[in-house]
N, C-alpha and C. Protein backbone atom coordinates (compact mmCIF):
# COMPACT_ATOMS: atom_id res chain seq x y z
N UNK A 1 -10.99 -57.52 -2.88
CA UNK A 1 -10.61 -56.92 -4.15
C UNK A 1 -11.34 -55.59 -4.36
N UNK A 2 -12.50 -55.40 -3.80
CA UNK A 2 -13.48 -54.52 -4.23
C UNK A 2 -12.74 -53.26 -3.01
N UNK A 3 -12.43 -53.73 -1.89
CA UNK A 3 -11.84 -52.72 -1.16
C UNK A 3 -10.75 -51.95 -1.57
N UNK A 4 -9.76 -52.58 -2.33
CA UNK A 4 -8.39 -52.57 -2.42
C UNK A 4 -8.75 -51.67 -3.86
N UNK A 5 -9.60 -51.98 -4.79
CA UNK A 5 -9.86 -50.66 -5.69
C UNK A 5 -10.17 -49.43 -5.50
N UNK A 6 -10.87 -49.41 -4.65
CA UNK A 6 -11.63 -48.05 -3.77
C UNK A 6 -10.78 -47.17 -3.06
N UNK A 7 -9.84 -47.92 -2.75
CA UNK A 7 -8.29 -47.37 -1.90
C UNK A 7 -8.00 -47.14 -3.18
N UNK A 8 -7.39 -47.60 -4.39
CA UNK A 8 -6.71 -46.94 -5.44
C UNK A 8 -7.31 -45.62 -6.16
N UNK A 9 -8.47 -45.72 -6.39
CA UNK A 9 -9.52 -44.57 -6.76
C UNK A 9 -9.21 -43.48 -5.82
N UNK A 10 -9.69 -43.71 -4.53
CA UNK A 10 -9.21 -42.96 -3.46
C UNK A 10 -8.06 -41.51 -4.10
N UNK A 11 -6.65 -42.58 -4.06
CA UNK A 11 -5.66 -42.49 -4.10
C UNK A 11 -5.22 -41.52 -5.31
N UNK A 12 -6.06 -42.07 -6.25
CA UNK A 12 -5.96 -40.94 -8.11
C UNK A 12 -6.70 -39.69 -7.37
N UNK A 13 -8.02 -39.59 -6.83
CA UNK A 13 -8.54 -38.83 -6.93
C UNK A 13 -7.59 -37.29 -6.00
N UNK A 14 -7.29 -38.10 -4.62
CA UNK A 14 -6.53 -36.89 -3.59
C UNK A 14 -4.94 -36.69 -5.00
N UNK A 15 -4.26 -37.38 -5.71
CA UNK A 15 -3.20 -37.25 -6.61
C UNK A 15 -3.64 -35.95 -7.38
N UNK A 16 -4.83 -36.51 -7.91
CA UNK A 16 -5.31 -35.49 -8.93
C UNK A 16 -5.67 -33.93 -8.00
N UNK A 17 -6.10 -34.23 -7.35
CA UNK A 17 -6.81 -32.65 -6.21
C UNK A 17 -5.50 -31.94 -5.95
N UNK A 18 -4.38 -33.18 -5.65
CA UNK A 18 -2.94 -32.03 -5.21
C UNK A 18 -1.99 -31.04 -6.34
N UNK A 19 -2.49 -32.61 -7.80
CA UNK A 19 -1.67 -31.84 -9.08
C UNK A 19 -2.70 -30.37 -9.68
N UNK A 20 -3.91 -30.73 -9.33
CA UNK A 20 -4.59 -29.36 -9.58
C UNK A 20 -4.22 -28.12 -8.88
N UNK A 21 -4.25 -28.50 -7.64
CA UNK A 21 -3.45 -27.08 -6.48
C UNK A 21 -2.55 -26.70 -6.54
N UNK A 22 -1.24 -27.68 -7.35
CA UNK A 22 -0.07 -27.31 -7.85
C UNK A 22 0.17 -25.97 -9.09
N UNK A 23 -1.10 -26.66 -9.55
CA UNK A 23 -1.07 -25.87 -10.79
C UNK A 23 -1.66 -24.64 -10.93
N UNK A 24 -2.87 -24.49 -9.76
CA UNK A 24 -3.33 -23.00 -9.83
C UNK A 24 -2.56 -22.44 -9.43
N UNK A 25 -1.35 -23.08 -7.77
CA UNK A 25 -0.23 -21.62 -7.38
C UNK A 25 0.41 -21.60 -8.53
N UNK A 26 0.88 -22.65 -9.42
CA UNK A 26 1.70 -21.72 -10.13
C UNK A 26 1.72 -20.85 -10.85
N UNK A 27 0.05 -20.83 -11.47
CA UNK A 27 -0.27 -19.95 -12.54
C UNK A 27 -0.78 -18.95 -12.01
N UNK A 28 -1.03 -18.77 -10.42
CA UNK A 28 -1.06 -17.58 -9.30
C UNK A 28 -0.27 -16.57 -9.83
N UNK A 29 0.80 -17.00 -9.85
CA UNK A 29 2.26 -16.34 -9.69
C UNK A 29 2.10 -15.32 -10.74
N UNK A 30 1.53 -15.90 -12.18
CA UNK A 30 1.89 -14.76 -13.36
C UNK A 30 0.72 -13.88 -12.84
N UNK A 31 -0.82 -14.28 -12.70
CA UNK A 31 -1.88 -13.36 -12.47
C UNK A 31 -1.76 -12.10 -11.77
N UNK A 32 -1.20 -12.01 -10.85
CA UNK A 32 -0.87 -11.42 -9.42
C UNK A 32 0.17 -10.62 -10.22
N UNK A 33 1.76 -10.61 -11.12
CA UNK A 33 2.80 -10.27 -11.29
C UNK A 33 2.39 -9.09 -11.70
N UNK A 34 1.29 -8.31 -12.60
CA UNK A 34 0.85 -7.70 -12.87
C UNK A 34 1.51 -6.34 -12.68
N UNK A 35 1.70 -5.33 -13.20
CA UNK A 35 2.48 -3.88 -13.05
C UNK A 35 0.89 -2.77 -12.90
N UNK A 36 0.46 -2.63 -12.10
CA UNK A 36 -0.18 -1.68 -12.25
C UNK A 36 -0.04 -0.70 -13.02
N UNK A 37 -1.05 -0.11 -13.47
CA UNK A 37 -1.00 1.24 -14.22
C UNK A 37 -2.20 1.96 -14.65
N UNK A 38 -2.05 3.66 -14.45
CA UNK A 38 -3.20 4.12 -14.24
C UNK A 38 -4.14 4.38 -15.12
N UNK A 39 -5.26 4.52 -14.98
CA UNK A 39 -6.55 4.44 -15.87
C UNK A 39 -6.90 3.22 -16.20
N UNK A 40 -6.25 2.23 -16.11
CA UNK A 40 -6.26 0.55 -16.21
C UNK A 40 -6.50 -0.01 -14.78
N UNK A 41 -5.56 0.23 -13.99
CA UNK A 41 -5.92 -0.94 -12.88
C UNK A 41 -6.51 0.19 -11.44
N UNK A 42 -6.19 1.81 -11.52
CA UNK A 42 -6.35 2.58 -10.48
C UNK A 42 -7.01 3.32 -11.75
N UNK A 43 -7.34 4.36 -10.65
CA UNK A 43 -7.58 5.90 -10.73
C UNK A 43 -6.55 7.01 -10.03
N UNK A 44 -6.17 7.19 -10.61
CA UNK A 44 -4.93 8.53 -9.82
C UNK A 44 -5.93 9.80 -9.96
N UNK A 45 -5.47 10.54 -8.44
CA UNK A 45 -6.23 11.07 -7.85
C UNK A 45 -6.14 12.46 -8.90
N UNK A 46 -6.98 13.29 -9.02
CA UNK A 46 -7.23 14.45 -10.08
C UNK A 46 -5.72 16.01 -9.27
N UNK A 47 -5.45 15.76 -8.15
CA UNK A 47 -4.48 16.92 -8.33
C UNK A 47 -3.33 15.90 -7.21
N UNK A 48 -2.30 16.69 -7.31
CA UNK A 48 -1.25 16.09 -5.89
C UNK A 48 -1.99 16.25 -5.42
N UNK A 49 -1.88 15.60 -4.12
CA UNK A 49 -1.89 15.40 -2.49
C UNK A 49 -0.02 16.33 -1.73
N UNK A 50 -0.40 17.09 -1.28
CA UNK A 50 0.89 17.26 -0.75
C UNK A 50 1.18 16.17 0.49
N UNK A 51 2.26 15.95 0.65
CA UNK A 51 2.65 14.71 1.78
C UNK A 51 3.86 15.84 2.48
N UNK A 52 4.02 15.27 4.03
CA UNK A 52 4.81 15.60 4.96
C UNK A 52 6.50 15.51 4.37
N UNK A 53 6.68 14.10 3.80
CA UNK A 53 8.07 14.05 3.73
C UNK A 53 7.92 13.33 2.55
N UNK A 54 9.01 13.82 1.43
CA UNK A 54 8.84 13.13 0.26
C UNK A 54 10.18 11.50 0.24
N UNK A 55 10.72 11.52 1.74
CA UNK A 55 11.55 10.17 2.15
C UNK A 55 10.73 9.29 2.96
N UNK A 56 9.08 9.27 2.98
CA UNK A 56 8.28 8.47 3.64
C UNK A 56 7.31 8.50 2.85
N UNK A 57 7.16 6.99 3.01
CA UNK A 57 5.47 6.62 2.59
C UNK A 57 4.41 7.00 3.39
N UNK A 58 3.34 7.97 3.15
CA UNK A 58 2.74 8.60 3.79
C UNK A 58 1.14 7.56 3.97
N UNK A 59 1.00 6.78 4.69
CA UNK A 59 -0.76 6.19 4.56
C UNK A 59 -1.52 7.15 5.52
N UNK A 60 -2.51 7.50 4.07
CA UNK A 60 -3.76 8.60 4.69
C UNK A 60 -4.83 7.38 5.02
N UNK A 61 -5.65 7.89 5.96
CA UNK A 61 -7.16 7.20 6.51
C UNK A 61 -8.38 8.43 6.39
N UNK A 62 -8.77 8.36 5.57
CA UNK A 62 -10.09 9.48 5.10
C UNK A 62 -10.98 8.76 5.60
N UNK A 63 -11.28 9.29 6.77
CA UNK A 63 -13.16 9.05 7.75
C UNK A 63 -13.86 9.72 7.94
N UNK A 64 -14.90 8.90 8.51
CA UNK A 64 -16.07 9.96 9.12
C UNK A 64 -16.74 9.18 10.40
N UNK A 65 -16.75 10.55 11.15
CA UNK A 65 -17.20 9.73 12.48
C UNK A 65 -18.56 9.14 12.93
N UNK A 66 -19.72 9.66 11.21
CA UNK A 66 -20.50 9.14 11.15
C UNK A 66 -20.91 7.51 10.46
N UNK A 67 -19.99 7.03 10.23
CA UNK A 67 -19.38 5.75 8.97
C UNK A 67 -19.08 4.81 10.24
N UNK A 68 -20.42 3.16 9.90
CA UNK A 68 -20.26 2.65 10.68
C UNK A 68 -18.74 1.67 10.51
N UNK A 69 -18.46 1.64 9.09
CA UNK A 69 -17.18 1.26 8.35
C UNK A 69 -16.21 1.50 9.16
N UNK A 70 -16.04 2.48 8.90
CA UNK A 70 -14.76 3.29 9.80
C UNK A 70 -14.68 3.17 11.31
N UNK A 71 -15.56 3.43 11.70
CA UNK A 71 -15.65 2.63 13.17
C UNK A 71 -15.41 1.44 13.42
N UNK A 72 -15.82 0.44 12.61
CA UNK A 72 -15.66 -0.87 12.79
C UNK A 72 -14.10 -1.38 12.23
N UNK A 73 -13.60 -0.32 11.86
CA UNK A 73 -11.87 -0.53 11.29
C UNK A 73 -11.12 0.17 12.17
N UNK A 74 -11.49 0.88 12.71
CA UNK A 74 -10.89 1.90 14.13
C UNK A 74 -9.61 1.12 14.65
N UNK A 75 -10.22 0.20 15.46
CA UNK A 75 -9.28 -0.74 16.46
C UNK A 75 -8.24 -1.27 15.48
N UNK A 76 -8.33 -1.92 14.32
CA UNK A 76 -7.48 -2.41 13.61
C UNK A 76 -6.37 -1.44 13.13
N UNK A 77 -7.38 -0.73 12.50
CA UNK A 77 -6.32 1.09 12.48
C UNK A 77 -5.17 0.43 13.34
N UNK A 78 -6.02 1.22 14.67
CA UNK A 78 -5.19 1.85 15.65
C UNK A 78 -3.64 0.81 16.46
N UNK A 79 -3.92 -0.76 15.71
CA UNK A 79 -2.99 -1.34 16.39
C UNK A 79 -2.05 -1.57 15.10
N UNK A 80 -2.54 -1.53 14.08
CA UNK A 80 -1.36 -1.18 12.65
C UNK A 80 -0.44 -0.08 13.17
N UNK A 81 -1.33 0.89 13.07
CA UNK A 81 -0.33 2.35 13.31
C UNK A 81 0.57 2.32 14.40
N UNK A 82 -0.10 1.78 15.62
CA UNK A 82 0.96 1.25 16.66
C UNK A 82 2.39 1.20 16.57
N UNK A 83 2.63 0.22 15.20
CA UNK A 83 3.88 -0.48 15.08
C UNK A 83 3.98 -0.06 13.54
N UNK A 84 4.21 1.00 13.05
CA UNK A 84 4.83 1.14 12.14
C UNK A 84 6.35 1.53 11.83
N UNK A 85 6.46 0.91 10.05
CA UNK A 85 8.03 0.60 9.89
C UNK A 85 8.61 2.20 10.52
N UNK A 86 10.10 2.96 10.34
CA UNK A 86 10.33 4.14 10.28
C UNK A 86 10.34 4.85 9.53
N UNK A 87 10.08 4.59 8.13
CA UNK A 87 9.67 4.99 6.76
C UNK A 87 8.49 5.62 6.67
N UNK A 88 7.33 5.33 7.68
CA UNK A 88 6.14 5.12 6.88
C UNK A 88 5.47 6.43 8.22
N UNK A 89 4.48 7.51 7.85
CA UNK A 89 3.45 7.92 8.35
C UNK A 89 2.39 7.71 7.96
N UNK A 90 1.44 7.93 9.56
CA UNK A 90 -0.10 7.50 9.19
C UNK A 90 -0.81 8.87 9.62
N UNK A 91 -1.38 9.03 8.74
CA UNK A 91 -2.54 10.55 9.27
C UNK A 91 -4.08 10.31 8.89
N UNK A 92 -4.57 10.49 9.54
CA UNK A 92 -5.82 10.26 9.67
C UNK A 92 -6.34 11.91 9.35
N UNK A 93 -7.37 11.81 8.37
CA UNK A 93 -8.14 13.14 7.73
C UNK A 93 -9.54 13.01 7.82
N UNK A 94 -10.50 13.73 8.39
CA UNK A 94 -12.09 13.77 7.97
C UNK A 94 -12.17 13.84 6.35
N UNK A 95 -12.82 12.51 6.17
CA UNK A 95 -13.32 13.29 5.09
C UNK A 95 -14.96 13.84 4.87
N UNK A 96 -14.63 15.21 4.01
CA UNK A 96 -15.56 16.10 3.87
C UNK A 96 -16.39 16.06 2.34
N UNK A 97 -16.99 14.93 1.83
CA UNK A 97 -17.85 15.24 0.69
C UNK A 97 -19.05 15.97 0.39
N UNK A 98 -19.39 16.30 1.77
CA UNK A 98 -21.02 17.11 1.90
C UNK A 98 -20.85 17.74 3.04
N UNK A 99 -21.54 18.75 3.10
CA UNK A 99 -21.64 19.76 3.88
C UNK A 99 -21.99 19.39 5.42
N UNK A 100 -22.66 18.52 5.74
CA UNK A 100 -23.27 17.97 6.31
C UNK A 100 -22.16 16.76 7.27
N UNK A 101 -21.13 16.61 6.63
CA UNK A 101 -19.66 16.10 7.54
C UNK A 101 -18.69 17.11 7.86
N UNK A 102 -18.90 18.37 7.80
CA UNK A 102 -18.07 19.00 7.98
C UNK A 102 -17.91 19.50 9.83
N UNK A 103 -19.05 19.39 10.26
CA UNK A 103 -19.52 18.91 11.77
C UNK A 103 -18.57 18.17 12.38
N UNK A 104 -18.57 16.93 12.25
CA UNK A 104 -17.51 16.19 12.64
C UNK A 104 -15.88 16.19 12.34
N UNK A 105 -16.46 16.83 10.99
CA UNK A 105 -14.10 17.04 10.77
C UNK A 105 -13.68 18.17 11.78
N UNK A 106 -14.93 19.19 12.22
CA UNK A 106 -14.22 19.84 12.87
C UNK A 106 -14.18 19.40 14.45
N UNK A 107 -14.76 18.55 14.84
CA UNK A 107 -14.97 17.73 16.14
C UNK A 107 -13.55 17.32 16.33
N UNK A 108 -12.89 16.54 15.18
CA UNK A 108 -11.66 15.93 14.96
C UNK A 108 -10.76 16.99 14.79
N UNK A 109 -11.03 18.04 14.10
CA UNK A 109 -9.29 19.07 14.25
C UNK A 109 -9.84 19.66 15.59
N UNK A 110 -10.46 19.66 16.58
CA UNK A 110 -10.44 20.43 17.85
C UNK A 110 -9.91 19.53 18.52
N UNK A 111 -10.49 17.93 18.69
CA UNK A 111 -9.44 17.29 19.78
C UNK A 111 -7.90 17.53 19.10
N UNK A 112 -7.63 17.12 18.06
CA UNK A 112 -6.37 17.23 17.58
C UNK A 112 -5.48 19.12 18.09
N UNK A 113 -6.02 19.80 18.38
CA UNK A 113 -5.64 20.97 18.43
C UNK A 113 -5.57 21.17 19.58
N UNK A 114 -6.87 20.63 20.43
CA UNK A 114 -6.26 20.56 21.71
C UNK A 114 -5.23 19.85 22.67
N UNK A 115 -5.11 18.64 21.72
CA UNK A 115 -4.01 17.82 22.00
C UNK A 115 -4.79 16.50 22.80
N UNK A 116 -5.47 16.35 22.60
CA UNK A 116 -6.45 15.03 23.33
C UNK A 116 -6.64 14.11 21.70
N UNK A 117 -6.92 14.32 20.92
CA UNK A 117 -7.09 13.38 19.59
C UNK A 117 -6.78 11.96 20.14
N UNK A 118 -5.68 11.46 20.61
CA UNK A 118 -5.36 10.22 20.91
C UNK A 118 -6.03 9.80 22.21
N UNK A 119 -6.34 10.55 22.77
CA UNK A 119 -6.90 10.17 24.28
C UNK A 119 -9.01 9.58 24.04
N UNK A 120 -9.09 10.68 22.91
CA UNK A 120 -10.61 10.98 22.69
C UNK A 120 -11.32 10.23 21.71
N UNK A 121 -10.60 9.89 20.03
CA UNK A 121 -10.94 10.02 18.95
C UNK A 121 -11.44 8.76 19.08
N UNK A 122 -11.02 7.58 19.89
CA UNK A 122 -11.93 6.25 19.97
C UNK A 122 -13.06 6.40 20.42
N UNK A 123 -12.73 6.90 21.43
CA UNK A 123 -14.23 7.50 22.56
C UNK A 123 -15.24 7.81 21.85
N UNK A 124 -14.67 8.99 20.92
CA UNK A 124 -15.69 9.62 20.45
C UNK A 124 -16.52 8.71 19.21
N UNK A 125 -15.96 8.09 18.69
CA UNK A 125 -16.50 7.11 17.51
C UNK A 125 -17.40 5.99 18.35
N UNK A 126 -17.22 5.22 19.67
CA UNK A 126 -18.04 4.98 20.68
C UNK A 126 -18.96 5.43 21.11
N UNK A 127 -19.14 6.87 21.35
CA UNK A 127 -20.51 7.46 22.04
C UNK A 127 -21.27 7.64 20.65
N UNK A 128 -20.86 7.81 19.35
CA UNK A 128 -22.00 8.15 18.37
C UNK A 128 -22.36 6.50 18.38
N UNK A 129 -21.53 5.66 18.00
CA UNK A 129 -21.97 4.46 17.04
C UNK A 129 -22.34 3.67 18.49
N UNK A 130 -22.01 2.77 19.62
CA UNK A 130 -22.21 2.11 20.24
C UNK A 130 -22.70 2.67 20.92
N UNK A 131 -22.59 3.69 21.60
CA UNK A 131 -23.59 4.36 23.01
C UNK A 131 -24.55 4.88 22.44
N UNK A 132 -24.37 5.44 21.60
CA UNK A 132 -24.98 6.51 20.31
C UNK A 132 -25.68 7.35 21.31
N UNK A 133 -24.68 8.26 21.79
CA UNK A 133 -25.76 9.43 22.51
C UNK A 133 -25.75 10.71 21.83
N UNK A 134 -25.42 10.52 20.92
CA UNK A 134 -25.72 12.13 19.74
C UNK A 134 -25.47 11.48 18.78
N UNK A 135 -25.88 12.49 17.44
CA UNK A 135 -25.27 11.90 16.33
C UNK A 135 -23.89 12.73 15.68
N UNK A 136 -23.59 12.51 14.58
CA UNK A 136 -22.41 12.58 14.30
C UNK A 136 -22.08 13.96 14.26
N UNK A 137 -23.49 14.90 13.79
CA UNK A 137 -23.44 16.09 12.99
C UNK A 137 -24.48 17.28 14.65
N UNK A 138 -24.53 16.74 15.46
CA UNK A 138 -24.40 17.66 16.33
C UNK A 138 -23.48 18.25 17.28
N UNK A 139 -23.27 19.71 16.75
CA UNK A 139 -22.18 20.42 17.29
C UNK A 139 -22.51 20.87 18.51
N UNK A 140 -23.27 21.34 19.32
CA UNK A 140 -23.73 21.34 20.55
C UNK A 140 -23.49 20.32 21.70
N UNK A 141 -23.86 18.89 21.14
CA UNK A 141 -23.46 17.76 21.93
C UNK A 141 -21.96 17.54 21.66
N UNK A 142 -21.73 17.24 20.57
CA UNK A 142 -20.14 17.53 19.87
C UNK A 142 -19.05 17.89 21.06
N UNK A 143 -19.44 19.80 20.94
CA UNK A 143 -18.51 20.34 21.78
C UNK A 143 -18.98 19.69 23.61
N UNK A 144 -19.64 19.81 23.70
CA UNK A 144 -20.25 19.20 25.51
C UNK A 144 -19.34 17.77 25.43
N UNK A 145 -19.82 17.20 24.75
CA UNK A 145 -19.27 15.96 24.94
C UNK A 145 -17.56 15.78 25.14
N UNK A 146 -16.50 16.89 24.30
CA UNK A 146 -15.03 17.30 24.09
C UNK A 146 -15.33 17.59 25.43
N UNK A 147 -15.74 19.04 25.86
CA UNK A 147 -15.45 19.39 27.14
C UNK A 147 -15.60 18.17 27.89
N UNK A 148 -16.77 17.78 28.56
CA UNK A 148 -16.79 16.36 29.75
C UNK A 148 -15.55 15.28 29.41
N UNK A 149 -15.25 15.02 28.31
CA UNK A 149 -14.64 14.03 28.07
C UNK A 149 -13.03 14.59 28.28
N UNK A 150 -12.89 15.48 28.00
CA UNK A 150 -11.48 16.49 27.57
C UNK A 150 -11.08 16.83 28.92
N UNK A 151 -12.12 17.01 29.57
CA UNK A 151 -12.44 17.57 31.40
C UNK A 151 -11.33 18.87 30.68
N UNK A 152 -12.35 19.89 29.94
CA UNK A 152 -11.60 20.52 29.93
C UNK A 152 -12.89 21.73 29.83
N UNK A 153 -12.76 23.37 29.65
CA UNK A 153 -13.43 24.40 29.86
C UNK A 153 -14.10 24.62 28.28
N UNK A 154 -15.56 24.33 28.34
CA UNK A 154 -16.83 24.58 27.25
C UNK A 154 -16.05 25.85 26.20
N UNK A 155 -15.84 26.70 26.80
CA UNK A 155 -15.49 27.67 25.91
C UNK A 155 -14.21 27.55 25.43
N UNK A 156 -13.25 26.65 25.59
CA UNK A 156 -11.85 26.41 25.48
C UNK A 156 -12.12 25.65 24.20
N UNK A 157 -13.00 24.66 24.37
CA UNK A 157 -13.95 23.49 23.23
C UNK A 157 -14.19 24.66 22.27
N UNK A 158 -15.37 25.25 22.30
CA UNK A 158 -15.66 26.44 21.23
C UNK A 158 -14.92 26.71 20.56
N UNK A 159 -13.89 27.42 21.05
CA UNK A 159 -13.05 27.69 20.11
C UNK A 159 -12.23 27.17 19.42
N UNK A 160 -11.91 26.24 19.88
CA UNK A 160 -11.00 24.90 19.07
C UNK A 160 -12.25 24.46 17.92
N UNK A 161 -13.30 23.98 18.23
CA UNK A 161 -13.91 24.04 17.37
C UNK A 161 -14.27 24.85 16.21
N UNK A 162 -14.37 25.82 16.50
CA UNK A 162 -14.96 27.22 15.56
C UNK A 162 -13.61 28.15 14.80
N UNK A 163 -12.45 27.63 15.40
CA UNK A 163 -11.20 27.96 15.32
C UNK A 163 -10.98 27.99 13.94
N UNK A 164 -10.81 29.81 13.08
CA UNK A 164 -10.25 29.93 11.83
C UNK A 164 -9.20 28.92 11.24
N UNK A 165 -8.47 28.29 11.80
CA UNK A 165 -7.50 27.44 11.21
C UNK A 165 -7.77 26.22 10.91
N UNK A 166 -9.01 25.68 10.93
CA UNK A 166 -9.98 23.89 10.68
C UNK A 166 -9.98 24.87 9.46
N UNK A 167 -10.65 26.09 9.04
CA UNK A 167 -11.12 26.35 7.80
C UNK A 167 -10.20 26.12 6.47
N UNK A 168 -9.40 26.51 6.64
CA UNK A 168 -8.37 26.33 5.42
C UNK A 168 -8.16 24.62 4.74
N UNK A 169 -8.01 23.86 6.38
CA UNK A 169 -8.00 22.39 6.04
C UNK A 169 -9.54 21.85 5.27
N UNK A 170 -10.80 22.88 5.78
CA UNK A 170 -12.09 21.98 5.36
C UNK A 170 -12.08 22.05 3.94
N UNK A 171 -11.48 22.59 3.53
CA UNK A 171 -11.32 23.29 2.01
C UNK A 171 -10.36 22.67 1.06
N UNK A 172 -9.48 22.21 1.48
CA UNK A 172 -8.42 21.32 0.92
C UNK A 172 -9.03 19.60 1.25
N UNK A 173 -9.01 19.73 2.19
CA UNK A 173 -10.12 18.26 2.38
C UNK A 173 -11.02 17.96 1.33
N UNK A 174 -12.20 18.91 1.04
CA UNK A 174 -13.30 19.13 0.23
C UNK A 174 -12.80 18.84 -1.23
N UNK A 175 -11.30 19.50 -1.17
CA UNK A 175 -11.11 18.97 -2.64
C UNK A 175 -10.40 17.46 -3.01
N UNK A 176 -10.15 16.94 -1.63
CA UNK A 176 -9.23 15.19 -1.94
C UNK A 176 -10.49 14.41 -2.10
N UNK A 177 -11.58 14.58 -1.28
CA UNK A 177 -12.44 13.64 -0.85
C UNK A 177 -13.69 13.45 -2.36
């Protein structure tokens, strides 16, 4: 008899645990339904953003190649973007809040300019953070490192680096970030 209660207790208690779980999804449903809206649930950003195509959803990735964050989201990035819908672009931007990252955004518009960005830009987030053989904000190792890696000519690097046309972007950057 004493068994056969313990099985019934049992029995209320897992009843009761399932009608409770019932009841939080359902009241999930309204929590979640929610309409966003700004100054309440976001912050909308202080000017446009211009975007590529106003018939695509544009997802930006604002990094830094000194951000162990961003490194450690890299790979995931990079196999999202992989397979995206046909609607949708992904662009990846340095971001520039201090003077002191502007080193590396231009590390990133030189591979990008030279046309290696996709070949390099993992690499390069590898040799600072896991190999760590420079840091983020040396331009000397920076460019050496593009050239060896780029197997391409030191002074070809330079100038992609130092290249008047990163400037206009460090400046528009400076103001999203």
């Amino acid at each position: 008899l004493l068994g056969l209660n313990l099985t019934k207790k049992k029995f209320k208690e897992e009843s009761m645990k399932k009608l409770i779980l019932i009841i939080l999804i359902a009241f999930s449903n309204f929590v979640f339904a929610v309409e966003p809206q700004p100054g309440i649930n976001f912050k909308p950003t202080k000017e446009v953003i211009p975007t590529e195509s106003k018939d695509k959803i544009e997802v930006v990735e604002l990094f830094w190649y000194g951000c162990i964050h961003c490194y450690d989201m890299d790979p995931y990035l990079n196999k999202w973007a992989d397979n995206l819908p046909k609607d949708v672009i992904f662009k990846r931007i340095p971001a520039i809040p201090r003077k002191d990252w502007v080193t590396s955004a231009r590390a990133y518009y030189a591979l990008e300019s030279l046309g290696i960005v996709n070949k390099l830009h993992e690499k390069l987030f590898d040799a600072i953070h896991k190999e760590k053989l420079f840091k983020h904000n040396d331009t000397k190792a920076l460019i050496n490192w593009i050239a060896l890696n780029g197997k391409l000519d030191k002074k070809d690097v330079e100038a992609a680096f130092n290249s008047f046309s990163m400037n206009p972007g460090s400046i528009v950057l400076s103001t999203i970030t």
